[in-house]
C-alpha atoms as a PDB file:
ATOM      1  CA  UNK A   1      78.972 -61.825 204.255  1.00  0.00           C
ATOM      2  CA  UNK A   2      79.205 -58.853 206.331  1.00  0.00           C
ATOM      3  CA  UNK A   3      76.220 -57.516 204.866  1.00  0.00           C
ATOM      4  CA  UNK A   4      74.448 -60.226 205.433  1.00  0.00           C
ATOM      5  CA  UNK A   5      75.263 -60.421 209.508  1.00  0.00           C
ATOM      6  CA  UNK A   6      74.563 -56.703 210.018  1.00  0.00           C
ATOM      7  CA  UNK A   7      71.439 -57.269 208.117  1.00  0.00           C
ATOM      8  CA  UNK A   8      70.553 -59.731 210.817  1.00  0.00           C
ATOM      9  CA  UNK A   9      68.010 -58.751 214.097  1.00  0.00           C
ATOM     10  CA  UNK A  10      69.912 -58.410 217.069  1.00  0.00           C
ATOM     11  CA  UNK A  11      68.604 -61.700 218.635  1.00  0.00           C
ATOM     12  CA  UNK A  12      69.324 -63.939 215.493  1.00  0.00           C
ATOM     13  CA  UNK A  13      72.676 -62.125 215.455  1.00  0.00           C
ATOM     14  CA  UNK A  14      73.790 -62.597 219.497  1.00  0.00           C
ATOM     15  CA  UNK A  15      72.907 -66.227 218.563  1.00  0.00           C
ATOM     16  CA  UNK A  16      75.245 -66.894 215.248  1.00  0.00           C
ATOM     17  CA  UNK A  17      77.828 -65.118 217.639  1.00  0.00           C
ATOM     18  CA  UNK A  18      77.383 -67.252 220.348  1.00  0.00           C
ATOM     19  CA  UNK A  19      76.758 -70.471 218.723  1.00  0.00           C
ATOM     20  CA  UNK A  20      79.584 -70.277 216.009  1.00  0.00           C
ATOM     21  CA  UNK A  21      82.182 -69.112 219.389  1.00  0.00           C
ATOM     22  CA  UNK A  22      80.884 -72.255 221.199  1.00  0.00           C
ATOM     23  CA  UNK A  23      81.044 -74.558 217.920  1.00  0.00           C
ATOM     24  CA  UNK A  24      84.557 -73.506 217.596  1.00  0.00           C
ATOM     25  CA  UNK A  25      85.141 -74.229 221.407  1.00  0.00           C
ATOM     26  CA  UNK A  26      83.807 -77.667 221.070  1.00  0.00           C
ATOM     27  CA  UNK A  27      85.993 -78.429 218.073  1.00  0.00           C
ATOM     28  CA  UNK A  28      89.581 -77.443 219.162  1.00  0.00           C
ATOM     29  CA  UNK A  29      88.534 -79.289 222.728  1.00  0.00           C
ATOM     30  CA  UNK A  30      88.010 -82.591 220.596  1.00  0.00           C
ATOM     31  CA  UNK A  31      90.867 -82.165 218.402  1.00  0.00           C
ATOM     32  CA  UNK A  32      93.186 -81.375 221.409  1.00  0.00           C
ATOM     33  CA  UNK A  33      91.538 -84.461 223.087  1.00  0.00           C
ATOM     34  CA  UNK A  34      92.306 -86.598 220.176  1.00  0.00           C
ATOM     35  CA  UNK A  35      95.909 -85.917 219.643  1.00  0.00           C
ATOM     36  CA  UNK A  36      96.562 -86.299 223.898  1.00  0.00           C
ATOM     37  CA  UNK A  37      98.050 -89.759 223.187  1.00  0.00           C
ATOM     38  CA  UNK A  38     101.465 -90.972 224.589  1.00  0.00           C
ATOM     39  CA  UNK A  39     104.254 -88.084 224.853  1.00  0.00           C
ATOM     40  CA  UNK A  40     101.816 -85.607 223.190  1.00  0.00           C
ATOM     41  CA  UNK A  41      99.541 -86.139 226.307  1.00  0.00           C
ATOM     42  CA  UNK A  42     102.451 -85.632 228.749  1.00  0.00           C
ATOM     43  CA  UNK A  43     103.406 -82.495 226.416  1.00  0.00           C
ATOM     44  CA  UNK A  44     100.100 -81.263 226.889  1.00  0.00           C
ATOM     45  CA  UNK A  45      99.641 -81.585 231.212  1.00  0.00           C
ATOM     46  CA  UNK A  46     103.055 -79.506 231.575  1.00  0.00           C
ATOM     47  CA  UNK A  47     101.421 -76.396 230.084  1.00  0.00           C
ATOM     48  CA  UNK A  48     101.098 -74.573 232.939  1.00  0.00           C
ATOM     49  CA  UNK A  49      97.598 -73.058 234.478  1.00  0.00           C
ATOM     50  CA  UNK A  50      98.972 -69.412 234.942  1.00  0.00           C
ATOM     51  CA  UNK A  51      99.242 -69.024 231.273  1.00  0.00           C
ATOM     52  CA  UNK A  52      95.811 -68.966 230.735  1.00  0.00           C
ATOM     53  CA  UNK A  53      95.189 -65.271 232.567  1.00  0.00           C
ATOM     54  CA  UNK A  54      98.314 -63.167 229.863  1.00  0.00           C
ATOM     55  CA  UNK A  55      95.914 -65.205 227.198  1.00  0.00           C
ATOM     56  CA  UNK A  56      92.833 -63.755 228.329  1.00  0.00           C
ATOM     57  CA  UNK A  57      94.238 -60.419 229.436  1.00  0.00           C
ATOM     58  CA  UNK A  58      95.569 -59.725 225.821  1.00  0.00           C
ATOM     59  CA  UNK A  59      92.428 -61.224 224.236  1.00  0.00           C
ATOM     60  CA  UNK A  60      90.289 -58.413 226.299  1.00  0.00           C
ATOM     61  CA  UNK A  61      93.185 -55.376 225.625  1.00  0.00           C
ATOM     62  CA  UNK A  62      92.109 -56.838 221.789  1.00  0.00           C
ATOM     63  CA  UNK A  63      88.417 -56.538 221.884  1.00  0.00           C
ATOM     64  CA  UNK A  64      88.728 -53.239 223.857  1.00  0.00           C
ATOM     65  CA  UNK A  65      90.809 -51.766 221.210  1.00  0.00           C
ATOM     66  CA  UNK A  66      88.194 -52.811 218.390  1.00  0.00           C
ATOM     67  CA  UNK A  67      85.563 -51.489 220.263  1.00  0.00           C
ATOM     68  CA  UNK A  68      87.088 -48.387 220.965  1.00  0.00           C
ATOM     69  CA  UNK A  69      87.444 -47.676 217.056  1.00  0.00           C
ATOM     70  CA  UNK A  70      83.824 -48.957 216.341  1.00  0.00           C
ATOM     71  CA  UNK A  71      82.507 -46.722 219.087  1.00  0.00           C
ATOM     72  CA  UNK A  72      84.789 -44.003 218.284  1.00  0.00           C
ATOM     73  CA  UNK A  73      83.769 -43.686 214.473  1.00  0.00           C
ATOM     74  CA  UNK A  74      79.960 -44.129 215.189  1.00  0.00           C
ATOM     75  CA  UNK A  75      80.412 -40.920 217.489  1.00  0.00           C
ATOM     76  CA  UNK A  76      82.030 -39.318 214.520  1.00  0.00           C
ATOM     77  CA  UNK A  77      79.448 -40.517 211.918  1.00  0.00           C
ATOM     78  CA  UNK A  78      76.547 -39.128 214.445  1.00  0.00           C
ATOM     79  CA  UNK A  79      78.179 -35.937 214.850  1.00  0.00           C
ATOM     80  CA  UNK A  80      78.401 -35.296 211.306  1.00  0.00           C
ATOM     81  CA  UNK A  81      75.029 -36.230 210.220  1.00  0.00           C
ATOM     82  CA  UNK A  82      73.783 -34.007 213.416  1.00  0.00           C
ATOM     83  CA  UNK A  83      76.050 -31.131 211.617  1.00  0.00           C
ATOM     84  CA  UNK A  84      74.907 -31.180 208.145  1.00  0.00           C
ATOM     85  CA  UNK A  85      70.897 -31.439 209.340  1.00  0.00           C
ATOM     86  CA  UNK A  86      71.568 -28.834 211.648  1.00  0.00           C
ATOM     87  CA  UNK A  87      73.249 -26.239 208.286  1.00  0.00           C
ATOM     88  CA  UNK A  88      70.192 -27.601 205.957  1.00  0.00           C
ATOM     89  CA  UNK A  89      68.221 -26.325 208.897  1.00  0.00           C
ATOM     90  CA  UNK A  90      69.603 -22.883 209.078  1.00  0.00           C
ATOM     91  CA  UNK A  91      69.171 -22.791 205.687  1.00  0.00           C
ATOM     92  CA  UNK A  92      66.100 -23.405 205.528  1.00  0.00           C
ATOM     93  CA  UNK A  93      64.986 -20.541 208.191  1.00  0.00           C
ATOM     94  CA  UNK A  94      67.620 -18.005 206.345  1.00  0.00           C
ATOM     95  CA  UNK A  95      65.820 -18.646 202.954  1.00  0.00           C
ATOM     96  CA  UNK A  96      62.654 -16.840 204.847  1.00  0.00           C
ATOM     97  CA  UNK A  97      64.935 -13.629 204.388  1.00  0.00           C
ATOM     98  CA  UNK A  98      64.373 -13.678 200.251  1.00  0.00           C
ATOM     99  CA  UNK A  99      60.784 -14.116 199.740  1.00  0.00           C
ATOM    100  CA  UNK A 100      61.380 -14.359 195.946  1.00  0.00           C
ATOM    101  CA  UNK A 101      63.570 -17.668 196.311  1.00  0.00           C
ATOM    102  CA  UNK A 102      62.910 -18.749 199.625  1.00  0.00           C
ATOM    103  CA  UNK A 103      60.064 -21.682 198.425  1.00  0.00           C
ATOM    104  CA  UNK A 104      63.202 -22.954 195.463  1.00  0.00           C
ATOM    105  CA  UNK A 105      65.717 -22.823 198.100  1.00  0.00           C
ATOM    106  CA  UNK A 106      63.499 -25.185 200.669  1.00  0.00           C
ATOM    107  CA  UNK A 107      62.150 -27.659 197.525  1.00  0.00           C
ATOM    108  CA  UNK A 108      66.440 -27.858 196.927  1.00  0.00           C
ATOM    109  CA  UNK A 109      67.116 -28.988 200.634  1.00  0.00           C
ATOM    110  CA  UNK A 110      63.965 -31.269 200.454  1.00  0.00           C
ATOM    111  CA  UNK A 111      65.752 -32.839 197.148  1.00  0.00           C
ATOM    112  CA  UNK A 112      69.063 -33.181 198.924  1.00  0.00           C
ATOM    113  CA  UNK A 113      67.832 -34.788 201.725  1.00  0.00           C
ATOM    114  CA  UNK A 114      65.967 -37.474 199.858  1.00  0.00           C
ATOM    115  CA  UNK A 115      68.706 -38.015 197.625  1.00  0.00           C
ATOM    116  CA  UNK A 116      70.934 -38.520 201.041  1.00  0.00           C
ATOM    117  CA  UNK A 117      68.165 -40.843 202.121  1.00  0.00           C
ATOM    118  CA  UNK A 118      67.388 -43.170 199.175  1.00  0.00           C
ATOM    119  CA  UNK A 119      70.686 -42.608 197.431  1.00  0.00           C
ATOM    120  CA  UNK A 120      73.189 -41.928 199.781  1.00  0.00           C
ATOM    121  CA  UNK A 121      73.204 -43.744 202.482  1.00  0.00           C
ATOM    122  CA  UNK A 122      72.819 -47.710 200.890  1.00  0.00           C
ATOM    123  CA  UNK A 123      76.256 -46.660 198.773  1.00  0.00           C
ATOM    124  CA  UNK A 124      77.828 -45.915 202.430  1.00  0.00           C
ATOM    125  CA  UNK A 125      76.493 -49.087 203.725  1.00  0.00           C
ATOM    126  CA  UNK A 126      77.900 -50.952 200.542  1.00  0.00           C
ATOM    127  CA  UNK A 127      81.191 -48.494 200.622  1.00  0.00           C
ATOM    128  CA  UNK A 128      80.485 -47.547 197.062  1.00  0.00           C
ATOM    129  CA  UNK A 129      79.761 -43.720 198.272  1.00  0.00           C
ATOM    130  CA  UNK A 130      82.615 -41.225 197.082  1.00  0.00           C
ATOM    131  CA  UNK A 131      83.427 -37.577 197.705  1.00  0.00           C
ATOM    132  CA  UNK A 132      84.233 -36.583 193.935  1.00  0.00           C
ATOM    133  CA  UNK A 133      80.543 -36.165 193.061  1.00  0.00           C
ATOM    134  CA  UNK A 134      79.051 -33.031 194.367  1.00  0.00           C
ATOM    135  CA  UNK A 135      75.146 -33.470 195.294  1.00  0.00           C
ATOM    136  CA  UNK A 136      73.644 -31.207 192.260  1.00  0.00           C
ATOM    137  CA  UNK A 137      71.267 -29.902 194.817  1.00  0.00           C
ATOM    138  CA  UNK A 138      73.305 -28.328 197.171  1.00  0.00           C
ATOM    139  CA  UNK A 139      75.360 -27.178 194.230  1.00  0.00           C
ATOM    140  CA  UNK A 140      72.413 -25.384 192.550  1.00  0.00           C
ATOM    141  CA  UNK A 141      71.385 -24.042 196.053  1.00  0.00           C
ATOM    142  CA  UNK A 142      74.791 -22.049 196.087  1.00  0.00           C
ATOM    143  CA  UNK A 143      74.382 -20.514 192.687  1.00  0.00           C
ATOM    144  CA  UNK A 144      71.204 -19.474 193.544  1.00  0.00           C
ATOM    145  CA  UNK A 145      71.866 -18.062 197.378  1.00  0.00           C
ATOM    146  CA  UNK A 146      74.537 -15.972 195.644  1.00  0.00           C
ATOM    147  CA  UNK A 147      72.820 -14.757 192.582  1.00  0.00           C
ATOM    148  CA  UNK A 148      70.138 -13.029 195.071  1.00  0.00           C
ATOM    149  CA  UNK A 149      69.513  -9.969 195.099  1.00  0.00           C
ATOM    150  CA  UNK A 150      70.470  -8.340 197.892  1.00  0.00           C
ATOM    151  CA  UNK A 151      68.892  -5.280 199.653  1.00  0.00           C
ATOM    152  CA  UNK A 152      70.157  -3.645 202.903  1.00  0.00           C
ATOM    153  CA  UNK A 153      72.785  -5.047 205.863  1.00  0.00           C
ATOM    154  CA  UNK A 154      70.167  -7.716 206.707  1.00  0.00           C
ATOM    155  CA  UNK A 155      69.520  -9.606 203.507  1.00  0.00           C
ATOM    156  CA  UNK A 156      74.157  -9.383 202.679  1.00  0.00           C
ATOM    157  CA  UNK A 157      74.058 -11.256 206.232  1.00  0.00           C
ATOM    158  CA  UNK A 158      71.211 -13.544 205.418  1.00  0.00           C
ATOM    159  CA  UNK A 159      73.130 -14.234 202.353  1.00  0.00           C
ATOM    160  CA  UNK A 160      76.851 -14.695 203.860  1.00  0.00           C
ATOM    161  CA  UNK A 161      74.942 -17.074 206.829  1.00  0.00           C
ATOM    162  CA  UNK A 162      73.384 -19.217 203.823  1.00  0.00           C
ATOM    163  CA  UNK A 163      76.311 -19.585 202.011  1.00  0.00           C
ATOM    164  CA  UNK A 164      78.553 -20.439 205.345  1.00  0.00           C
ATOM    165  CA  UNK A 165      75.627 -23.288 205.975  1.00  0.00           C
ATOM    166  CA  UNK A 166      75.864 -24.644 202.864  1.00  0.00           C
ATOM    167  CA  UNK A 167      80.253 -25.206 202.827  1.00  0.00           C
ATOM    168  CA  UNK A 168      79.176 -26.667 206.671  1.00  0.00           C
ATOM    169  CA  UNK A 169      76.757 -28.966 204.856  1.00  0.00           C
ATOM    170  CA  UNK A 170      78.878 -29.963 202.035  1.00  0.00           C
ATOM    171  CA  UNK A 171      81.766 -30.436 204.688  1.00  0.00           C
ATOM    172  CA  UNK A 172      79.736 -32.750 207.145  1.00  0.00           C
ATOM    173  CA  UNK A 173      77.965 -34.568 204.364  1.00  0.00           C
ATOM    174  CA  UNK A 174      82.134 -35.195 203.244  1.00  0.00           C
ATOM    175  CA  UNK A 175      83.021 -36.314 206.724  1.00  0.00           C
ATOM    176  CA  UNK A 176      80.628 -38.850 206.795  1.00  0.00           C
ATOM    177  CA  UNK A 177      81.296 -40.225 203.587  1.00  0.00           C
ATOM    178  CA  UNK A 178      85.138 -40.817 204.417  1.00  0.00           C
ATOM    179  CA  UNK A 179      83.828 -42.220 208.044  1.00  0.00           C
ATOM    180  CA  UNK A 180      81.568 -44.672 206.180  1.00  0.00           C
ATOM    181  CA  UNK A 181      84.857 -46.202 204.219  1.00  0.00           C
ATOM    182  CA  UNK A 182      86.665 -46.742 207.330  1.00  0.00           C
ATOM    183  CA  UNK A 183      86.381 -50.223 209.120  1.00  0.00           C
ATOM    184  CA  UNK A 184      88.404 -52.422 211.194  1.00  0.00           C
ATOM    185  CA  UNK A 185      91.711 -53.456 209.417  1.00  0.00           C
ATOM    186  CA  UNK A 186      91.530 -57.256 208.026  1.00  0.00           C
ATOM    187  CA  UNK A 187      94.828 -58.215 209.905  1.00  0.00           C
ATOM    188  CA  UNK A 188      93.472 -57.108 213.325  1.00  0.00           C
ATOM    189  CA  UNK A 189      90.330 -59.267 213.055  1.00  0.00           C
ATOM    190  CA  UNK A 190      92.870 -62.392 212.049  1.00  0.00           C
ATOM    191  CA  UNK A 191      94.689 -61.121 215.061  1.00  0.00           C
ATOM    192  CA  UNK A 192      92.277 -61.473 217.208  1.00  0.00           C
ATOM    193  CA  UNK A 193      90.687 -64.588 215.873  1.00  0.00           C
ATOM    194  CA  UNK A 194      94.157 -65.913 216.350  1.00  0.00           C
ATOM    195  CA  UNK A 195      94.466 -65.206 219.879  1.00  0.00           C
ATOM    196  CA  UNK A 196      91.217 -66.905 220.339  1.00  0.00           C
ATOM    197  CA  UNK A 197      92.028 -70.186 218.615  1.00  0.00           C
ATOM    198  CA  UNK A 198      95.717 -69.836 220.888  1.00  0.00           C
ATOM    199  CA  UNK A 199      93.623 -68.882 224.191  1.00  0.00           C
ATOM    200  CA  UNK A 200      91.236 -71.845 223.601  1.00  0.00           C
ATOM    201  CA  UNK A 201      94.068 -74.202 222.646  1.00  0.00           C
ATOM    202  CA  UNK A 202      95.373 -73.322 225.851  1.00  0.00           C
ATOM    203  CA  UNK A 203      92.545 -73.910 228.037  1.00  0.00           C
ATOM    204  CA  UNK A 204      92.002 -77.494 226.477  1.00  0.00           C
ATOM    205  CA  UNK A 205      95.463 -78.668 227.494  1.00  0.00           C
ATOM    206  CA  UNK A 206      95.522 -77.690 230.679  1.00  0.00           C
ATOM    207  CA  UNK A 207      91.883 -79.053 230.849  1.00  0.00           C
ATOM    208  CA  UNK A 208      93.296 -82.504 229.060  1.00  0.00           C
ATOM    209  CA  UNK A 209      93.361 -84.635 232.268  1.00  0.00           C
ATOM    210  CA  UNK A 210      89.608 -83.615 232.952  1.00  0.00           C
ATOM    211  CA  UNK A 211      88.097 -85.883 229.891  1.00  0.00           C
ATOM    212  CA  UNK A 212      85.199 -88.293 230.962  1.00  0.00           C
ATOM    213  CA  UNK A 213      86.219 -92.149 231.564  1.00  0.00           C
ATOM    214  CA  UNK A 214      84.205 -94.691 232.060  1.00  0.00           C
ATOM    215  CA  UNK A 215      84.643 -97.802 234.107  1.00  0.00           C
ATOM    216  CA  UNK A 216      85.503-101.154 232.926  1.00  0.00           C
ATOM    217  CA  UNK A 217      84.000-104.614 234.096  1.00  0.00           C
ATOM    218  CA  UNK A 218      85.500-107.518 233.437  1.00  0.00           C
ATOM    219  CA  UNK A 219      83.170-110.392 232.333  1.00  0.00           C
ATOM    220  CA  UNK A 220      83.312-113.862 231.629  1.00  0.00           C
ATOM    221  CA  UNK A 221      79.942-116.071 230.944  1.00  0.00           C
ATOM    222  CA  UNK A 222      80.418-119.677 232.014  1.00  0.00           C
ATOM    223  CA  UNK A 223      81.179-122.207 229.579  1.00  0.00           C
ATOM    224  CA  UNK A 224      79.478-125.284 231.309  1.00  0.00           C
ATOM    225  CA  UNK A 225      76.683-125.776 232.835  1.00  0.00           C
ATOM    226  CA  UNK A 226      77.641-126.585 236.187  1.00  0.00           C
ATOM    227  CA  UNK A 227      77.695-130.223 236.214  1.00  0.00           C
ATOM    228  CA  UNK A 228      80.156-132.150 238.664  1.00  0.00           C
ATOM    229  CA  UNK A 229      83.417-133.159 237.195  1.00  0.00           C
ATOM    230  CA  UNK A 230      84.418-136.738 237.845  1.00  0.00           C
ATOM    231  CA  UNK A 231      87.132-137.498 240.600  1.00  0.00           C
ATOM    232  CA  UNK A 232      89.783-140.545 240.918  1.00  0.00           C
ATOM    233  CA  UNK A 233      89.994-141.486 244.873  1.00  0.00           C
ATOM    234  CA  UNK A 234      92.483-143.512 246.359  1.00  0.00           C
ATOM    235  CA  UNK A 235      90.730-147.025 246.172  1.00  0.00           C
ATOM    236  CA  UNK A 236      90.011-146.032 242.001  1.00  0.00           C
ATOM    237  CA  UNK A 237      86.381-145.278 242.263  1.00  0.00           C
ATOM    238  CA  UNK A 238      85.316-142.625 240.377  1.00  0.00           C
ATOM    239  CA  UNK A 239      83.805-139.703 242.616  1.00  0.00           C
ATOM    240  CA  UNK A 240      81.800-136.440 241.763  1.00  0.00           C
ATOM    241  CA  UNK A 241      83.232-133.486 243.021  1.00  0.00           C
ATOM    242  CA  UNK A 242      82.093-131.250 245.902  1.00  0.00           C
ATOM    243  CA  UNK A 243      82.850-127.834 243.991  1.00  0.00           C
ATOM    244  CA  UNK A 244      80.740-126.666 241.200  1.00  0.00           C
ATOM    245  CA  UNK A 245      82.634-124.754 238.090  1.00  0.00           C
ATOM    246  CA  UNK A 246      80.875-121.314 238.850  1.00  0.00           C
ATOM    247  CA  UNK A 247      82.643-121.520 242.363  1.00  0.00           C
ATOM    248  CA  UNK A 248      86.302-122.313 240.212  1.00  0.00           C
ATOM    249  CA  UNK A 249      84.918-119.756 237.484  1.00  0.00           C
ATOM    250  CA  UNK A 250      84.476-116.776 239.539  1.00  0.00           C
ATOM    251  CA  UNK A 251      87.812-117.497 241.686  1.00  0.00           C
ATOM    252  CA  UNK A 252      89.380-117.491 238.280  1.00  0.00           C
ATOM    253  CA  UNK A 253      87.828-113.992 237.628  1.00  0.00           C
ATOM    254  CA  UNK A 254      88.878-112.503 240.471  1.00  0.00           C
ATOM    255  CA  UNK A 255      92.590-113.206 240.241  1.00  0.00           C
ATOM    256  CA  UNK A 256      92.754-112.135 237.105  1.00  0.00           C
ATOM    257  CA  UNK A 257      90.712-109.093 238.123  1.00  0.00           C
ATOM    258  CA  UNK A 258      93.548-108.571 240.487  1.00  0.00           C
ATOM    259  CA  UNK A 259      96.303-109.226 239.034  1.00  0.00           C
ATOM    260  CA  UNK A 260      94.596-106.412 236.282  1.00  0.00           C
ATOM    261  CA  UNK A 261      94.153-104.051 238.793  1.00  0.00           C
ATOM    262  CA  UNK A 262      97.534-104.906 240.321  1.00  0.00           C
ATOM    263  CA  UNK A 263      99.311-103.932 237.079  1.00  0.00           C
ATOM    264  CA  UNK A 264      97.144-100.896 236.337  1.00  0.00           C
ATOM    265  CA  UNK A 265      98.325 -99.506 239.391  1.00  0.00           C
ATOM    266  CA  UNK A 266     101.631-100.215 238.728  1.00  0.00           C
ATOM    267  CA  UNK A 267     101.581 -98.176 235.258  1.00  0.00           C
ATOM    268  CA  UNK A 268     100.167 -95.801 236.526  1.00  0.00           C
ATOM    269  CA  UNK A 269     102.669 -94.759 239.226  1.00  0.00           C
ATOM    270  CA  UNK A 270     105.294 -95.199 236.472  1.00  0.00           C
ATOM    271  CA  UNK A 271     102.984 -92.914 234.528  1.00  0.00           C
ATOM    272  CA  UNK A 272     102.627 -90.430 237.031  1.00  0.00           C
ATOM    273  CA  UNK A 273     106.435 -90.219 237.896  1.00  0.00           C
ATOM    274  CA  UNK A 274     106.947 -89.948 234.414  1.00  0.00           C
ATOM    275  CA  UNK A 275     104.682 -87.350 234.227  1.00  0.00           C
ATOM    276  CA  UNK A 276     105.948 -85.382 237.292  1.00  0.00           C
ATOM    277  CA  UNK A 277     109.554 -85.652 236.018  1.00  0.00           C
ATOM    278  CA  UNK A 278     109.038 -83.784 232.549  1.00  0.00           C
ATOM    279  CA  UNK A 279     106.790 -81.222 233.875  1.00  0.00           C
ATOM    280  CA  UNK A 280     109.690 -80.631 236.092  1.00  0.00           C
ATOM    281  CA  UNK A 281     112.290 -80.149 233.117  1.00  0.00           C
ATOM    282  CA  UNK A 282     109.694 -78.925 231.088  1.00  0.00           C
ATOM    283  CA  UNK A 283     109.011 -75.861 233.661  1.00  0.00           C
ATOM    284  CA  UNK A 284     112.903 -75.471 234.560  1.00  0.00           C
ATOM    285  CA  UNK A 285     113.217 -75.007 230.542  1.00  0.00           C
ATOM    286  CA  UNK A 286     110.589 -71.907 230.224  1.00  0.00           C
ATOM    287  CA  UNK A 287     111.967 -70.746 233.381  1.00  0.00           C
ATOM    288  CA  UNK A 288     115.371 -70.369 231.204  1.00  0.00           C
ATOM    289  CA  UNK A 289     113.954 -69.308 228.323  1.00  0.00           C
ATOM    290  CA  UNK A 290     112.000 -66.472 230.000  1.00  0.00           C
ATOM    291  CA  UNK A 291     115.373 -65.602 232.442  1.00  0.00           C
ATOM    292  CA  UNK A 292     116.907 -65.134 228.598  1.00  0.00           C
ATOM    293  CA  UNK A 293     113.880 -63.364 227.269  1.00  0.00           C
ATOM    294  CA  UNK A 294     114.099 -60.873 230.322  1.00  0.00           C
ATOM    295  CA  UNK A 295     117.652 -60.327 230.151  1.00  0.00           C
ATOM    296  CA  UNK A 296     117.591 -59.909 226.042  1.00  0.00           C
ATOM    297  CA  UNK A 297     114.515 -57.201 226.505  1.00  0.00           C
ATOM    298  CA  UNK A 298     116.219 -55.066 229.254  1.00  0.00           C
ATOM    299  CA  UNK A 299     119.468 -55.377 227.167  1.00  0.00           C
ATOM    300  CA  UNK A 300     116.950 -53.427 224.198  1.00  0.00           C
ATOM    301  CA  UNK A 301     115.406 -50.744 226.409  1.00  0.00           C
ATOM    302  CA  UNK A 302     118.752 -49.870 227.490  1.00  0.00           C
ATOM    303  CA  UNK A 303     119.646 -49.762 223.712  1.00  0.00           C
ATOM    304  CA  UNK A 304     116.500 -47.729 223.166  1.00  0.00           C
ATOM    305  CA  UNK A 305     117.057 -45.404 226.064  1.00  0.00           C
ATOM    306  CA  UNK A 306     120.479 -44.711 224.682  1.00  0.00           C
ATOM    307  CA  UNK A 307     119.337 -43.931 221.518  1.00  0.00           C
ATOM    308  CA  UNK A 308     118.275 -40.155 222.084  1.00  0.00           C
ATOM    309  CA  UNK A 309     121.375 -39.403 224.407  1.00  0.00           C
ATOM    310  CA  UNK A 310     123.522 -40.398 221.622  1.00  0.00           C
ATOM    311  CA  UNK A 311     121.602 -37.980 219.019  1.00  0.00           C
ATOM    312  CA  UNK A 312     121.341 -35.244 221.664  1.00  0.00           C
ATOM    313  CA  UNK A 313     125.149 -35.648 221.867  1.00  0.00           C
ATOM    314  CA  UNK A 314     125.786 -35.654 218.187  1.00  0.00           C
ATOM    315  CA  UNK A 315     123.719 -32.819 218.063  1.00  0.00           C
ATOM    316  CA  UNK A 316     125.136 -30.594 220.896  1.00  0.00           C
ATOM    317  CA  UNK A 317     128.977 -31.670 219.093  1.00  0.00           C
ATOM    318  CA  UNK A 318     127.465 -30.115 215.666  1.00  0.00           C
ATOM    319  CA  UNK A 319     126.527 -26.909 217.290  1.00  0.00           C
ATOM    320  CA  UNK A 320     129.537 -26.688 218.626  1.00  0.00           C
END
């Protein structure tokens, strides 16, 4: 899988980022949504806002620290490939100094490097390289640098150069083996996804009250058809009435509208002071809690701070 994503363009791979981090926003905001219901709702307004900077703070310190040891290996990687090419080089211009062996010693080099290239480096992409196998090129390069033949000061310090090149290209071509098997530990990238998922928890509670709501409207069709109702007068004659039933109808409506509205407001000033009330315990409870916290962490760096005194005493006694 990781393969795969570095395998990616940069442009495909800024959008999988991207688009699985917002995916994942999306998702805890619904679920978060979804369980804001009753108490739970309530629960969820009294987390407090100035949580959310410690959240994001730590989540940065996080990244920062991963990046650090990505960056800090691929300067150590690039350092060590610049190393060894730099020793094959020497080599290379040193060889010039045997005319004999100088043409094997360069075809060598050539073979090393394209083993390195085709060989080499997909095992260290895969982590499959390993130090215990010694290239058989630079290995035959060393018996033959020091079976030369030497003649005179400068061809012993041609030869002693050569030789130092090659234990400088072995050790690089080492280095950058054991760099290409290190990575980022699998419990600091669940640490960090962790502190994502608890960061964007976070930011959906105290975001709960913001969800979109809709209005409601209150209809009700008429069920006649807005014919006169008959009407007993005084002398027993049957009269029509003045009023048509839209007029009753839409009276009707609007008390019940108000008398809707009338109890909607109610609960939700009930609500409200509800509300109010456990945010208030709620906050005097982490205020406690974090008074205890404080209190129990001084109480340990006191403890640790006492620590050495006690050994330098125990020491200074045994001298004595």
């Amino acid at each position: 899988m990781s393969d795969w994503i570095h395998g990616l363009p940069l442009g495909w791979m800024a959008i999988l980022i991207f688009g699985g981090t917002f995916l994942s926003a999306a998702v805890i905001l619904l679920v978060v949504h979804s369980l804001a219901v009753g108490d739970r709702a309530r629960a969820f307004k009294a987390v407090s806002p100035g949580l959310l900077p410690p959240l994001g703070i730590m989540f940065g310190l996080l990244v920062a620290f991963l990046a650090a040891q990505a960056w800090g290996d691929q300067d150590r990687a690039q350092t060590e490939v610049n190393r060894e090419a730099s020793a094959l080089r020497a080599v290379v211009i040193l060889s010039e100094s045997f005319p004999g062996e100088a043409a094997h010693l360069r075809g060598l080099i050539r073979q090393h490097i394209h083993e390195a290239q085709t060989d080499e480096w997909p095992a260290m992409a895969s982590h499959r390289a390993t130090i215990t196998i010694v290239p058989a090129s630079l290995a035959q390069a060393m018996k033959t640098t020091l079976a030369l033949p030497v003649q005179g000061e400068g061809q012993a310090a041609a030869q002693r150069s050569i030789v130092a090149s090659l234990e400088n290209a072995l050790d690089a071509r080492r280095q950058r083996i054991l760099i290409s098997q290190s990575g980022v530990n699998p419990v600091k990238w669940m640490s960090l996804i962790l502190q994502a998922i608890c960061m964007l928890t976070a930011i959906a509670m105290v975001h709960v009250d913001a969800r979109l709501s809709g209005g409601t409207r209150c209809s009700r069709p008429c069920s006649c058809k807005c014919s006169p109702t008959p009407r007993q007068t005084l002398d027993g004659r049957s009269s029509r009435s003045s009023q048509p039933c839209e007029d009753r109808d839409a009276r009707a409506i609007t008390s019940h509208l108000k008398a809707t509205e009338t109890r909607t407001d109610i609960r939700n000033r009930m609500t409200r002071t509800e509300d109010f009330e456990f945010a208030v315990r709620s906050r005097a409870d982490c205020s406690i809690h974090l008074d205890r916290f404080c209190v129990v962490i001084a109480f340990l760096g006191q403890l640790i701070g006492a620590i050495p005194r006690c050994d330098a005493g125990w020491n200074k006694r045994r001298r004595h």
